[in-house]
PDB file of N, CA and C in Angstrom:
ATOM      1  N   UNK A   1       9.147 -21.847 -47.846  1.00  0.00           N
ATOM      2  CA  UNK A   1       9.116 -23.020 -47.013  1.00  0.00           C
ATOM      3  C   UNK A   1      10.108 -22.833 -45.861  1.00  0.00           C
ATOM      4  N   UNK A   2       9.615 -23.243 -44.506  1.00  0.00           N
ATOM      5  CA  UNK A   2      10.723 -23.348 -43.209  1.00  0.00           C
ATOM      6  C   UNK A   2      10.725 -24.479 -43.536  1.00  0.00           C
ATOM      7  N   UNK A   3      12.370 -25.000 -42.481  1.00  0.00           N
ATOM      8  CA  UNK A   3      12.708 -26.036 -42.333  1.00  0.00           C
ATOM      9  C   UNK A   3      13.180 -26.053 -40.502  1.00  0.00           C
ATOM     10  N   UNK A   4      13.109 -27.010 -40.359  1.00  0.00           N
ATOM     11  CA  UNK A   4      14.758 -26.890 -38.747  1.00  0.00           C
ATOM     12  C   UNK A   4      15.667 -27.310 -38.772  1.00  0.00           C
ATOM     13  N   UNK A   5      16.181 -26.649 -38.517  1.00  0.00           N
ATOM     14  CA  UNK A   5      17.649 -27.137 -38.400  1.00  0.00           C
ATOM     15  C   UNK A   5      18.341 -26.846 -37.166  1.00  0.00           C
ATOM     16  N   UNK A   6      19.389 -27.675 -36.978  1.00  0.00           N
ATOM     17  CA  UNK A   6      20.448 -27.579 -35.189  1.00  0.00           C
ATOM     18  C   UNK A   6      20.664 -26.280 -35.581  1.00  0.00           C
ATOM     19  N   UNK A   7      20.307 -25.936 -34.316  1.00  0.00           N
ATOM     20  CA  UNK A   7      21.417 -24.362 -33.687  1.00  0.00           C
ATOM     21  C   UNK A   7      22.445 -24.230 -33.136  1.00  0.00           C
ATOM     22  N   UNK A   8      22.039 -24.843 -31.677  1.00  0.00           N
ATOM     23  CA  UNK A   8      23.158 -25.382 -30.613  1.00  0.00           C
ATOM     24  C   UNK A   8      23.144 -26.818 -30.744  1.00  0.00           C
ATOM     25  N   UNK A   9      24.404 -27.163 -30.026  1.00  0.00           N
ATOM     26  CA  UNK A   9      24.594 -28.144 -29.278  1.00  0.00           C
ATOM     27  C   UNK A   9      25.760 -28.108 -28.845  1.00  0.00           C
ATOM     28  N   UNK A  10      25.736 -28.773 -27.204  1.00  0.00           N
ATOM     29  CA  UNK A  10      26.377 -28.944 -26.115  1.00  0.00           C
ATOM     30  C   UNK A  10      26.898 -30.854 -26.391  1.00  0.00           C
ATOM     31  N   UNK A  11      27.635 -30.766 -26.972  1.00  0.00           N
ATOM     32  CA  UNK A  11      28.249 -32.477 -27.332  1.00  0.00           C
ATOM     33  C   UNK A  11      28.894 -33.203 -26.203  1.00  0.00           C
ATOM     34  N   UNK A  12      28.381 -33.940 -26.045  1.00  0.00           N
ATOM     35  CA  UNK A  12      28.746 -35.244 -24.678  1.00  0.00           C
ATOM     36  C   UNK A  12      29.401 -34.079 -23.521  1.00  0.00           C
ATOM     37  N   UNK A  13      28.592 -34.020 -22.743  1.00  0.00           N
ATOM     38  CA  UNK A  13      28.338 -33.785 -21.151  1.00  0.00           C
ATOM     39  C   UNK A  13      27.884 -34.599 -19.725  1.00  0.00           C
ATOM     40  N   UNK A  14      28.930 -34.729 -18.998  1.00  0.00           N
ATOM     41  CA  UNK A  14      28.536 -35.154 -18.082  1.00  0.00           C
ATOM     42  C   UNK A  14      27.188 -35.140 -17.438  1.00  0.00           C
ATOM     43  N   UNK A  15      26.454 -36.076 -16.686  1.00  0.00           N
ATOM     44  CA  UNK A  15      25.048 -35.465 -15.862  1.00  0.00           C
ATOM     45  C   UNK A  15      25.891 -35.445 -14.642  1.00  0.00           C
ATOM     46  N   UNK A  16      26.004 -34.055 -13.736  1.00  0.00           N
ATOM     47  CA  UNK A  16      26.356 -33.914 -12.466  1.00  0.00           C
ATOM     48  C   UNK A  16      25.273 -34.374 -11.391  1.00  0.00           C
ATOM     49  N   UNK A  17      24.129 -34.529 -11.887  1.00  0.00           N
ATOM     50  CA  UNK A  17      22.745 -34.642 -10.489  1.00  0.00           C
ATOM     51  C   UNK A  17      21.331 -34.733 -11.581  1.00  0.00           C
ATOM     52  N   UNK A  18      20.914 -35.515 -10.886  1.00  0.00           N
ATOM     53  CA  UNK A  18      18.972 -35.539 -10.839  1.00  0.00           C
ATOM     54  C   UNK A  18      18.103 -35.511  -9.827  1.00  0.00           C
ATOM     55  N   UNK A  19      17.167 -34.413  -9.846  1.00  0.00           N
ATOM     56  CA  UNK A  19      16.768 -33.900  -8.672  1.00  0.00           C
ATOM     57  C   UNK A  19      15.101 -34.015  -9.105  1.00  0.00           C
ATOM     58  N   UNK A  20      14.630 -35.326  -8.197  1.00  0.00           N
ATOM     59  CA  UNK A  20      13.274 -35.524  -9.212  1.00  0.00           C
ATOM     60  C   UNK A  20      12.227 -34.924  -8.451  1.00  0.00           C
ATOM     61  N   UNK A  21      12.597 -33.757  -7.582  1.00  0.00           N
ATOM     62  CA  UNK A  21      11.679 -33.309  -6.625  1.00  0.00           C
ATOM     63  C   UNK A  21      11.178 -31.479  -7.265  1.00  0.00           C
ATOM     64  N   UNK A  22      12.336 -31.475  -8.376  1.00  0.00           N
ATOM     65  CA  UNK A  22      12.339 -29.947  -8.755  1.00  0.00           C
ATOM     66  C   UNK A  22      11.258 -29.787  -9.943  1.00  0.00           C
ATOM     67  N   UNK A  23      10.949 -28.694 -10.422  1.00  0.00           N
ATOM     68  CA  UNK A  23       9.314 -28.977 -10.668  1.00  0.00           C
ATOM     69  C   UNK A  23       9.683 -29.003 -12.552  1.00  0.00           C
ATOM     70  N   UNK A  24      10.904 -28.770 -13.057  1.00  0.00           N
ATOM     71  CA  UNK A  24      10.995 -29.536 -14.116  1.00  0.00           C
ATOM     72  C   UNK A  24      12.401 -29.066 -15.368  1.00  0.00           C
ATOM     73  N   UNK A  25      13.021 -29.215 -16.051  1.00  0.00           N
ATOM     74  CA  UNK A  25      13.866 -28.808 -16.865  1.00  0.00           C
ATOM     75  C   UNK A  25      15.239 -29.400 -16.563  1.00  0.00           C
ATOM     76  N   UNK A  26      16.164 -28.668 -17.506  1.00  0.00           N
ATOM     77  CA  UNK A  26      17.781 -28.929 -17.313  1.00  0.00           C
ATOM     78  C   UNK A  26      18.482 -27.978 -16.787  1.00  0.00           C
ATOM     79  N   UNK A  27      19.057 -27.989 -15.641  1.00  0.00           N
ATOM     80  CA  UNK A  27      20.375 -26.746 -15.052  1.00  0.00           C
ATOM     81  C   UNK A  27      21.353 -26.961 -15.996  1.00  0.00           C
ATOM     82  N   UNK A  28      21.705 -25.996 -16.609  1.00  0.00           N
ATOM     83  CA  UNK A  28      23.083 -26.138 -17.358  1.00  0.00           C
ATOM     84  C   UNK A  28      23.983 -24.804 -16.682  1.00  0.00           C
ATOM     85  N   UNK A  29      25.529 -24.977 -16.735  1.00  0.00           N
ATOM     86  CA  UNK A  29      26.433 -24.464 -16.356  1.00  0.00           C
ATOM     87  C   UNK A  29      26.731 -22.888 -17.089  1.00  0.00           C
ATOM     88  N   UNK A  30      26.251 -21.667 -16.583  1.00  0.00           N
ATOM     89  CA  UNK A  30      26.018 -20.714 -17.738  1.00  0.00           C
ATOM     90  C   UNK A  30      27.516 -20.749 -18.810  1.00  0.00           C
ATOM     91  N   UNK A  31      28.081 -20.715 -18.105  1.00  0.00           N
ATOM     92  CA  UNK A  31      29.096 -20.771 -19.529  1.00  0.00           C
ATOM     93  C   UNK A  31      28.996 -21.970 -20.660  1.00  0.00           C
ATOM     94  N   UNK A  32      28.609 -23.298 -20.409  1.00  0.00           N
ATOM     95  CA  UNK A  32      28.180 -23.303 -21.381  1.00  0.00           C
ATOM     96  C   UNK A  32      26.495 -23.494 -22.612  1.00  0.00           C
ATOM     97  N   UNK A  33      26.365 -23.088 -21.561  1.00  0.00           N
ATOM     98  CA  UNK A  33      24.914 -22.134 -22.194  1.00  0.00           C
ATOM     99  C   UNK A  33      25.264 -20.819 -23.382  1.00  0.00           C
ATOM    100  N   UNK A  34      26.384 -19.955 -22.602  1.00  0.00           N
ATOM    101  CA  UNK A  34      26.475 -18.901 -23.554  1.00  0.00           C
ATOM    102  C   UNK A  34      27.620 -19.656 -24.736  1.00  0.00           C
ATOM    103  N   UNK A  35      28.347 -20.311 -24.737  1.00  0.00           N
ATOM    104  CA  UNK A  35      29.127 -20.864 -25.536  1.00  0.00           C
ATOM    105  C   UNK A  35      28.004 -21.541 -26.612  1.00  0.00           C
ATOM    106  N   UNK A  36      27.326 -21.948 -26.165  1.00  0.00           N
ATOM    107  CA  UNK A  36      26.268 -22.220 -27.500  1.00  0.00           C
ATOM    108  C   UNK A  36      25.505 -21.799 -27.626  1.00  0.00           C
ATOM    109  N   UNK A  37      24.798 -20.637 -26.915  1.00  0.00           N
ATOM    110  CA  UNK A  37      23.719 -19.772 -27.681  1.00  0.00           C
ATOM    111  C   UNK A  37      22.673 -20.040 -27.462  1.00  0.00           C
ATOM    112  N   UNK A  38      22.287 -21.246 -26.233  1.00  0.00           N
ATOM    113  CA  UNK A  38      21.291 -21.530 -25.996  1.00  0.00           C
ATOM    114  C   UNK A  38      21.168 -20.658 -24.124  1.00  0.00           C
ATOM    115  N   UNK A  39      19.839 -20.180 -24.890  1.00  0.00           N
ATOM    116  CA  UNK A  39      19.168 -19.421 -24.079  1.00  0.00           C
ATOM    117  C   UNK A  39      18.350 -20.031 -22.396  1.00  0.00           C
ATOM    118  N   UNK A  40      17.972 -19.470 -21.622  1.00  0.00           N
ATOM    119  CA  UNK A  40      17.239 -19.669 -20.498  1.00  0.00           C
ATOM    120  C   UNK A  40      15.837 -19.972 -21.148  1.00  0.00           C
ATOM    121  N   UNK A  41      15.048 -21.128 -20.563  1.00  0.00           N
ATOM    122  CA  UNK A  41      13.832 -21.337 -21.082  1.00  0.00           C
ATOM    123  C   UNK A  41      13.535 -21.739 -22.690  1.00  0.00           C
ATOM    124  N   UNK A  42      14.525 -21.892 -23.153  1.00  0.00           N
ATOM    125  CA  UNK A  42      14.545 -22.564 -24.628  1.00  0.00           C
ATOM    126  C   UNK A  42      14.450 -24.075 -24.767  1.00  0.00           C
ATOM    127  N   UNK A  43      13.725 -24.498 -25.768  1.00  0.00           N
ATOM    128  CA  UNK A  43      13.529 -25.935 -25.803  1.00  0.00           C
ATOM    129  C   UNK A  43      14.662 -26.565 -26.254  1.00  0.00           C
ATOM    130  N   UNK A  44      15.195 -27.945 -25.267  1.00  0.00           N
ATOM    131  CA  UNK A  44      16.717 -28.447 -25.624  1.00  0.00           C
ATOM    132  C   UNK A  44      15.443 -30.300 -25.739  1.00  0.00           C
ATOM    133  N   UNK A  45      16.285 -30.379 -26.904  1.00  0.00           N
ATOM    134  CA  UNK A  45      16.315 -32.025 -26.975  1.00  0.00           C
ATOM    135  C   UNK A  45      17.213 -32.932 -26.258  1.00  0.00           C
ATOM    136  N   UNK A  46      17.385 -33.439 -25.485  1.00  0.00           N
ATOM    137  CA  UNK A  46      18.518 -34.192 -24.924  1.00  0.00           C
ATOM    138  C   UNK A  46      18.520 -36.033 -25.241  1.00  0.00           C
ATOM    139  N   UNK A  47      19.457 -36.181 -25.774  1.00  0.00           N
ATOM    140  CA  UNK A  47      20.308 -37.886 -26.154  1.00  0.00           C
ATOM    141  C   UNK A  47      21.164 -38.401 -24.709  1.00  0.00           C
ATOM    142  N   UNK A  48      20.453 -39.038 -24.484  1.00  0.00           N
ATOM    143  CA  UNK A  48      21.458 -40.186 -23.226  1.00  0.00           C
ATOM    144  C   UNK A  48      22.136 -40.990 -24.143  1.00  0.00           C
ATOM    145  N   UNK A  49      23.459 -40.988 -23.747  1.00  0.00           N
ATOM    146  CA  UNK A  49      24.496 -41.804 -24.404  1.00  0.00           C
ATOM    147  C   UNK A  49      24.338 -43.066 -23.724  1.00  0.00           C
ATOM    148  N   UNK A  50      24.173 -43.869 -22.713  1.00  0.00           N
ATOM    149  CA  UNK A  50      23.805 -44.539 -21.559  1.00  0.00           C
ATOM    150  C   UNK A  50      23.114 -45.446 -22.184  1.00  0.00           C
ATOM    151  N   UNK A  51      21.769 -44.535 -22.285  1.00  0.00           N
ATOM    152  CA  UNK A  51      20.851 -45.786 -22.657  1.00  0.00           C
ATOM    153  C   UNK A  51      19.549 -45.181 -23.477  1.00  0.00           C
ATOM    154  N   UNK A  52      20.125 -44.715 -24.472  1.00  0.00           N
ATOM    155  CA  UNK A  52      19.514 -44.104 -25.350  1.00  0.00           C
ATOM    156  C   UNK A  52      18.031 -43.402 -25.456  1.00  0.00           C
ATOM    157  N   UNK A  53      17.888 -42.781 -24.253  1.00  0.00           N
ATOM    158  CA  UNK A  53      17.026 -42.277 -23.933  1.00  0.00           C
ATOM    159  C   UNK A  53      16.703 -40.754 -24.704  1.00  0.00           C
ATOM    160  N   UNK A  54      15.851 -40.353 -25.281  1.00  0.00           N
ATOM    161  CA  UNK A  54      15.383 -39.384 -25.740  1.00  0.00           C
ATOM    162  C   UNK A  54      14.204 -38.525 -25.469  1.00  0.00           C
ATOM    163  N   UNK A  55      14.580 -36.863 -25.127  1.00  0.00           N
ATOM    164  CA  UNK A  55      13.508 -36.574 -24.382  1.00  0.00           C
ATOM    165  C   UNK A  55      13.702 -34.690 -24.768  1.00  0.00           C
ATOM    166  N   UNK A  56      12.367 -33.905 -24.307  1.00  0.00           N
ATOM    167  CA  UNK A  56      12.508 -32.875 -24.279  1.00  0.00           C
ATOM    168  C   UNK A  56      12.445 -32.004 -23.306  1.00  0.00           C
ATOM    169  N   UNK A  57      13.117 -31.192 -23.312  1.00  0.00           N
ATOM    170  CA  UNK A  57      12.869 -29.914 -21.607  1.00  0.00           C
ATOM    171  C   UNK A  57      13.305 -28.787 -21.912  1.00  0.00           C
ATOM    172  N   UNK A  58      13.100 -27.840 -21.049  1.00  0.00           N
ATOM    173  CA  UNK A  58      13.709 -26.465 -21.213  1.00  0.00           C
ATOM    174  C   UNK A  58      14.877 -26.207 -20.065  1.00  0.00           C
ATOM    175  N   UNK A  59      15.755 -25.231 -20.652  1.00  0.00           N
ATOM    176  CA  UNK A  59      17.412 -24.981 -20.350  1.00  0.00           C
ATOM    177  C   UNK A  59      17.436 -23.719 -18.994  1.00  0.00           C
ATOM    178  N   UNK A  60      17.359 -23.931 -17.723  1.00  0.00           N
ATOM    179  CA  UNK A  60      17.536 -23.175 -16.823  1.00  0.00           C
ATOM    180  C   UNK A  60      19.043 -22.610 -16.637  1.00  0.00           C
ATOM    181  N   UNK A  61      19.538 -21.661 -16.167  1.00  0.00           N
ATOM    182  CA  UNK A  61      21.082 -21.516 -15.887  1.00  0.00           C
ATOM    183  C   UNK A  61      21.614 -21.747 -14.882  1.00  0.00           C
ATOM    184  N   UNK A  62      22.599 -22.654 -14.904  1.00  0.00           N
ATOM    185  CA  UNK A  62      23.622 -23.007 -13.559  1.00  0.00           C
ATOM    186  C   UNK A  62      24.515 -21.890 -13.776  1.00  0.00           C
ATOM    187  N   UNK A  63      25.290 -22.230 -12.175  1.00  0.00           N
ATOM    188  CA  UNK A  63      26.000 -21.236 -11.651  1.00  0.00           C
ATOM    189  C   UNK A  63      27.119 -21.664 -12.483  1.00  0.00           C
ATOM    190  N   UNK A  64      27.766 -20.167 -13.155  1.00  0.00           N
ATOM    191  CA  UNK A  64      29.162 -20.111 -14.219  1.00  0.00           C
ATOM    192  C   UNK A  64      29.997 -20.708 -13.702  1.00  0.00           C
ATOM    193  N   UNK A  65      30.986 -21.627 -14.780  1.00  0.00           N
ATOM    194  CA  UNK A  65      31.967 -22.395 -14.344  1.00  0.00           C
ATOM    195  C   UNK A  65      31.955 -23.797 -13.459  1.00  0.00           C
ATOM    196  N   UNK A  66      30.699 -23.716 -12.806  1.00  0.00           N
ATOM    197  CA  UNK A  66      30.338 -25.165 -11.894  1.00  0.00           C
ATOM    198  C   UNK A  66      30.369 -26.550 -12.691  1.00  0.00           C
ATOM    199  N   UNK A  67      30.334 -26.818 -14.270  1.00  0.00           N
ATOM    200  CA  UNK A  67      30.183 -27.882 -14.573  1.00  0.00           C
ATOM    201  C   UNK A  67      28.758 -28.820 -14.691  1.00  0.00           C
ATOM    202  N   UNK A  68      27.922 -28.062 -13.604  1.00  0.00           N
ATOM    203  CA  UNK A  68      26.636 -28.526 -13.209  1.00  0.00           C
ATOM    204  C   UNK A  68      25.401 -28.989 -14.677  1.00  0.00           C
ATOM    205  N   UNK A  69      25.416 -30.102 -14.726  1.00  0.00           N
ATOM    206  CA  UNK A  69      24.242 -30.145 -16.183  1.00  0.00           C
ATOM    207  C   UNK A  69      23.456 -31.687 -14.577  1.00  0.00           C
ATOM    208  N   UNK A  70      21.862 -30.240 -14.452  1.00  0.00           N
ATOM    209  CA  UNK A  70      21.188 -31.405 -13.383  1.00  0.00           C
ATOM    210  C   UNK A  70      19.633 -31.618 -14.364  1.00  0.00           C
ATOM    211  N   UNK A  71      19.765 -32.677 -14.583  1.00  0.00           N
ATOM    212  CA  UNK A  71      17.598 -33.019 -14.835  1.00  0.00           C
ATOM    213  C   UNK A  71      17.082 -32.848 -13.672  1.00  0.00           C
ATOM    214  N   UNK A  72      15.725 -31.821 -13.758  1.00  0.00           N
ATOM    215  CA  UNK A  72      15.053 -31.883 -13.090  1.00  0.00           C
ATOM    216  C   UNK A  72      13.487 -32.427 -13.362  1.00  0.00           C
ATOM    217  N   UNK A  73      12.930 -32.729 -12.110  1.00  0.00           N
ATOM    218  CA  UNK A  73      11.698 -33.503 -12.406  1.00  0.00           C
ATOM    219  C   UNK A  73      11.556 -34.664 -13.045  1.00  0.00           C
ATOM    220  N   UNK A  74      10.554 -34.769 -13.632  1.00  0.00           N
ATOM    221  CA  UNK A  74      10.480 -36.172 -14.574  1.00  0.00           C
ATOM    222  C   UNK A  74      11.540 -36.514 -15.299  1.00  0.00           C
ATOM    223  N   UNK A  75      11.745 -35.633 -16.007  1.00  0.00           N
ATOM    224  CA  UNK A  75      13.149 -35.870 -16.620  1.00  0.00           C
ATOM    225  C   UNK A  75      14.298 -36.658 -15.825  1.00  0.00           C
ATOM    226  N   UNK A  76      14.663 -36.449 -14.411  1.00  0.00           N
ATOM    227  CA  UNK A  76      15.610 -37.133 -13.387  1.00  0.00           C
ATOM    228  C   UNK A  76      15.361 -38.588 -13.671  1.00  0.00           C
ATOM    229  N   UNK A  77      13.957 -39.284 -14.223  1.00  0.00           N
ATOM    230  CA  UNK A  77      14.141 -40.772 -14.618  1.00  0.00           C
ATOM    231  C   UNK A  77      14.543 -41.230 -15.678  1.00  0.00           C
ATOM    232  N   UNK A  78      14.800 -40.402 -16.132  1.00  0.00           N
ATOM    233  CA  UNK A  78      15.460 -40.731 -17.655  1.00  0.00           C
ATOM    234  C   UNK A  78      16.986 -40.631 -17.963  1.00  0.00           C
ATOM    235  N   UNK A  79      17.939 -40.366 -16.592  1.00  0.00           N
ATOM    236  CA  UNK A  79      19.405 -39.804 -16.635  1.00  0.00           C
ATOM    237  C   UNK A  79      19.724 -40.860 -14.911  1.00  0.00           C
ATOM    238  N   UNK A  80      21.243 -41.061 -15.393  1.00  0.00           N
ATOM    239  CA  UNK A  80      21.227 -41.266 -13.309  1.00  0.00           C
ATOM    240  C   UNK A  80      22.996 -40.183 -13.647  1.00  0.00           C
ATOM    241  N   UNK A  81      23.087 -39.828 -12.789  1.00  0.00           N
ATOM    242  CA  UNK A  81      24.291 -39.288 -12.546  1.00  0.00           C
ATOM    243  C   UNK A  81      25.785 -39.803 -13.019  1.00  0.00           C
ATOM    244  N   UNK A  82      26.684 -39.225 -13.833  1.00  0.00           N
ATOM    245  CA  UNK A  82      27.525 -39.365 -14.614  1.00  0.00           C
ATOM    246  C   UNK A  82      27.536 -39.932 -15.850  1.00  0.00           C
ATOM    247  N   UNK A  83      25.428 -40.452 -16.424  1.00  0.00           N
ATOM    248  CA  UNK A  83      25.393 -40.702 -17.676  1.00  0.00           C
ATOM    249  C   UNK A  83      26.230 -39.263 -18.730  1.00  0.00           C
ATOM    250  N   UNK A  84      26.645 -39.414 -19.790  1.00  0.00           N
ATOM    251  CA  UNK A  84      26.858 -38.759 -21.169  1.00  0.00           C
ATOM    252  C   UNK A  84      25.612 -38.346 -21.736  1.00  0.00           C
ATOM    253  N   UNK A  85      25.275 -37.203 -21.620  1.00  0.00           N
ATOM    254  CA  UNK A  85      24.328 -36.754 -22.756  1.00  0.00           C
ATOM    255  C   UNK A  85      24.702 -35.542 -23.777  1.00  0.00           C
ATOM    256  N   UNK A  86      23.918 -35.626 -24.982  1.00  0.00           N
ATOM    257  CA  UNK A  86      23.997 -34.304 -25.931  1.00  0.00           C
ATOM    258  C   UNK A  86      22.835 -33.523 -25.587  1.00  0.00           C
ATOM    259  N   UNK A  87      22.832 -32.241 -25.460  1.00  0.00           N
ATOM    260  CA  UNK A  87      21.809 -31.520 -25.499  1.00  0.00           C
ATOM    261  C   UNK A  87      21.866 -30.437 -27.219  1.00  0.00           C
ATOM    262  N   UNK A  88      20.598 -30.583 -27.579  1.00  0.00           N
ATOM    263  CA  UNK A  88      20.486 -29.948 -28.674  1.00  0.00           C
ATOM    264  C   UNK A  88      19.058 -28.746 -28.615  1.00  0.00           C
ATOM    265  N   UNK A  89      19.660 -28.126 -29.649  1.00  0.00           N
ATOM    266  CA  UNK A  89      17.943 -26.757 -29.635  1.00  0.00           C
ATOM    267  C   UNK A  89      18.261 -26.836 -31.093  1.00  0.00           C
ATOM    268  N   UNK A  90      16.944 -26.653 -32.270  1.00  0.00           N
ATOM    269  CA  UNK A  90      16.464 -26.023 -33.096  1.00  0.00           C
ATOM    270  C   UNK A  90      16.216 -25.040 -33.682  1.00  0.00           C
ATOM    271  N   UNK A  91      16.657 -24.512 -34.461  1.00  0.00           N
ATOM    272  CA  UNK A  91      15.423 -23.116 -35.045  1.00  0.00           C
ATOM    273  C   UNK A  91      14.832 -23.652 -36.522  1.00  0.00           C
ATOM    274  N   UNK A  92      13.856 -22.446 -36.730  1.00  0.00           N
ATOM    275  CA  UNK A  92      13.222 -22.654 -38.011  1.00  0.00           C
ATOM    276  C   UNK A  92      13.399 -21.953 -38.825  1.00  0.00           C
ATOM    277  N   UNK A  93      14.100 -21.851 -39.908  1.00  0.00           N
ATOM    278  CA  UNK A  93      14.630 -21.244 -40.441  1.00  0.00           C
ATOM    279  C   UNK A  93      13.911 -21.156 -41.559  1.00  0.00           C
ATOM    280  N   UNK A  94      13.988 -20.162 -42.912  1.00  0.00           N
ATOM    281  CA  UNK A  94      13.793 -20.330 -44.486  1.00  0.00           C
ATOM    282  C   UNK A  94      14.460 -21.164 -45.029  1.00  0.00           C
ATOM    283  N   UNK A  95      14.143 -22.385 -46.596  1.00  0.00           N
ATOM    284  CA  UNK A  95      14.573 -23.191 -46.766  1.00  0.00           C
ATOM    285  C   UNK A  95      16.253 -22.493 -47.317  1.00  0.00           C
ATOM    286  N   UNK A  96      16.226 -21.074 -47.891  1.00  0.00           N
ATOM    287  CA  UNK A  96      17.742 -20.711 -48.249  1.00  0.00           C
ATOM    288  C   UNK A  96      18.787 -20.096 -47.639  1.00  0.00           C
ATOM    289  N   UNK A  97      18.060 -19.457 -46.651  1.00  0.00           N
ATOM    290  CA  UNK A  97      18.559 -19.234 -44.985  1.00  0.00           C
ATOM    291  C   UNK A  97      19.612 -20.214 -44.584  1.00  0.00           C
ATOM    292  N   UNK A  98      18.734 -21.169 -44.340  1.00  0.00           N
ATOM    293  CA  UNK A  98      19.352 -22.880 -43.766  1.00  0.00           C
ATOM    294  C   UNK A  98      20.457 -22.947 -44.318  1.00  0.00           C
ATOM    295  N   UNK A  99      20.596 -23.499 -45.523  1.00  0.00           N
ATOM    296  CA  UNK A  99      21.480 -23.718 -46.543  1.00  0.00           C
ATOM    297  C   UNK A  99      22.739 -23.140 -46.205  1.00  0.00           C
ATOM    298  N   UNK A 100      23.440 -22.045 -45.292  1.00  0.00           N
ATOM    299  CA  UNK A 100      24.160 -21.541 -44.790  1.00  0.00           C
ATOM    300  C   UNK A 100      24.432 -21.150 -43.660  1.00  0.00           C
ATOM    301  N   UNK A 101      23.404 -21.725 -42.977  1.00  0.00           N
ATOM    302  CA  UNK A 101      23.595 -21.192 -41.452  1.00  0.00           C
ATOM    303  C   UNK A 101      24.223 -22.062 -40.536  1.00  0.00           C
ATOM    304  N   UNK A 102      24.809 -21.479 -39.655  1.00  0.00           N
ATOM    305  CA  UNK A 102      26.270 -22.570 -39.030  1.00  0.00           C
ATOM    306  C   UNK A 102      25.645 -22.517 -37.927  1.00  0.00           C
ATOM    307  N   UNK A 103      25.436 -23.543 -37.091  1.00  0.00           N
ATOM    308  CA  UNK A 103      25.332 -23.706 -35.681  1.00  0.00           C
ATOM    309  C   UNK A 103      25.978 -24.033 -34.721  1.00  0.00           C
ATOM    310  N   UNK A 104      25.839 -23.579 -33.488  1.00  0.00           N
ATOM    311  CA  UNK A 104      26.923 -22.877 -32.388  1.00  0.00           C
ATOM    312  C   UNK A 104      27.430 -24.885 -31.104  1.00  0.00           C
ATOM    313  N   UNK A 105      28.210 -25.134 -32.049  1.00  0.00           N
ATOM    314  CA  UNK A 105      28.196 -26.821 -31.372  1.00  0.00           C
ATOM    315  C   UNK A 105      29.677 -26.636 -30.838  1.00  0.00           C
ATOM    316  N   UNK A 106      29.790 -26.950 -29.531  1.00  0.00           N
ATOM    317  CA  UNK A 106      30.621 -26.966 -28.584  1.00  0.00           C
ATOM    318  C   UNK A 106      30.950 -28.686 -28.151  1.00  0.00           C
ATOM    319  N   UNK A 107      32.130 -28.727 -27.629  1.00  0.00           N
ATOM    320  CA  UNK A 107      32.696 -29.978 -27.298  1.00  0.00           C
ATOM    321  C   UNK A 107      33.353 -29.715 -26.163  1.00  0.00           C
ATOM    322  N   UNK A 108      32.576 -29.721 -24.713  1.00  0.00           N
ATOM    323  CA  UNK A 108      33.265 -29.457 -23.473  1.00  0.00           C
ATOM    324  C   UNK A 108      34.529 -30.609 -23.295  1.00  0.00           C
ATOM    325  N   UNK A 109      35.248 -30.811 -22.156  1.00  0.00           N
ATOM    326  CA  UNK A 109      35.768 -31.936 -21.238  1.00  0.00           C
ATOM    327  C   UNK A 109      34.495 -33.284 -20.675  1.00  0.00           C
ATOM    328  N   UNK A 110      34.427 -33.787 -21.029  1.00  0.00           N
ATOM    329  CA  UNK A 110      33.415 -34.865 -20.439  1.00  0.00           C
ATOM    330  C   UNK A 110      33.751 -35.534 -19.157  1.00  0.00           C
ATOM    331  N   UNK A 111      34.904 -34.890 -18.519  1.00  0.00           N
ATOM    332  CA  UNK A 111      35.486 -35.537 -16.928  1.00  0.00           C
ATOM    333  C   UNK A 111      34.576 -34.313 -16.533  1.00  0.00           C
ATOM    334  N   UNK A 112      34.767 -33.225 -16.366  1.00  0.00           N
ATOM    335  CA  UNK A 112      34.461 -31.938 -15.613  1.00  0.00           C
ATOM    336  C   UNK A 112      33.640 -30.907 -16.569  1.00  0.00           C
ATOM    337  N   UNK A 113      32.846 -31.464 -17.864  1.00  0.00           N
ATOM    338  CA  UNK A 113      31.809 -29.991 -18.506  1.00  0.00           C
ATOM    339  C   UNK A 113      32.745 -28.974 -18.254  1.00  0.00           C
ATOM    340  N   UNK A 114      33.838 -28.794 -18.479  1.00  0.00           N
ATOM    341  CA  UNK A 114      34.804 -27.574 -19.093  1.00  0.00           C
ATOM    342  C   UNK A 114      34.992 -27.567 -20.078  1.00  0.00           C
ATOM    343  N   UNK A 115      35.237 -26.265 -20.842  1.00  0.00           N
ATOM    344  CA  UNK A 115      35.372 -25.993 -21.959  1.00  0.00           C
ATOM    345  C   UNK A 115      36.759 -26.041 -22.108  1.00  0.00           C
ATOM    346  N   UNK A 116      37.676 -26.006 -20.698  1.00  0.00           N
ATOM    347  CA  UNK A 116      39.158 -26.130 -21.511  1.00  0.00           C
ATOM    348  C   UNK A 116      39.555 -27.673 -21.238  1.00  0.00           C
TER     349      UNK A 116
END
């Protein structure tokens, strides 16, 4: 039997921008992209702290160190700029696999998406 379980997550992040003209996904800041293991083009779940909005997209890379977490496209109506969101990804794992597998959850700065 698979199951899913969290892989990543990027815990309360600023939204720097929504750009509802771009043809669709999340810019995230590559560093912390690689700090959690979530990949370019991987499916991220994202939680608005705001106003509890829940939604899915895939993870493009911002420029390292910028802070930058932008919705693009449709997604831009579901965020306005300086909401709090979590972004999360999945895998599917075996049910005894799971049972031990640790996932890569980060807790930036929520003034500036820094990690220090």
């Amino acid at each position: 039997m698979q199951i899913q379980v969290i892989k990543s997550k990027i815990h309360r992040v600023k939204v720097t921008g929504a750009d509802l003209n771009y043809i669709g996904s999340i810019t995230i800041d590559e560093t912390l992209l690689e700090a959690s293991n979530i990949i370019e083009g991987e499916k991220v779940s994202i939680v608005n702290i705001n106003n509890g909005e829940r939604f899915e997209t895939y993870a493009i890379k911002g420029q390292k160190n910028s802070g930058e977490i932008t919705l693009n496209g449709p997604a831009a109506r579901k965020v306005q700029k300086d909401d709090i969101i979590i972004i999360i990804s999945y895998a599917t794992l075996e049910f005894e696999e799971a049972k031990t597998f640790k996932p890569w959850i980060i807790f930036p700065n929520e003034n500036d998406n820094s990690l220090t």
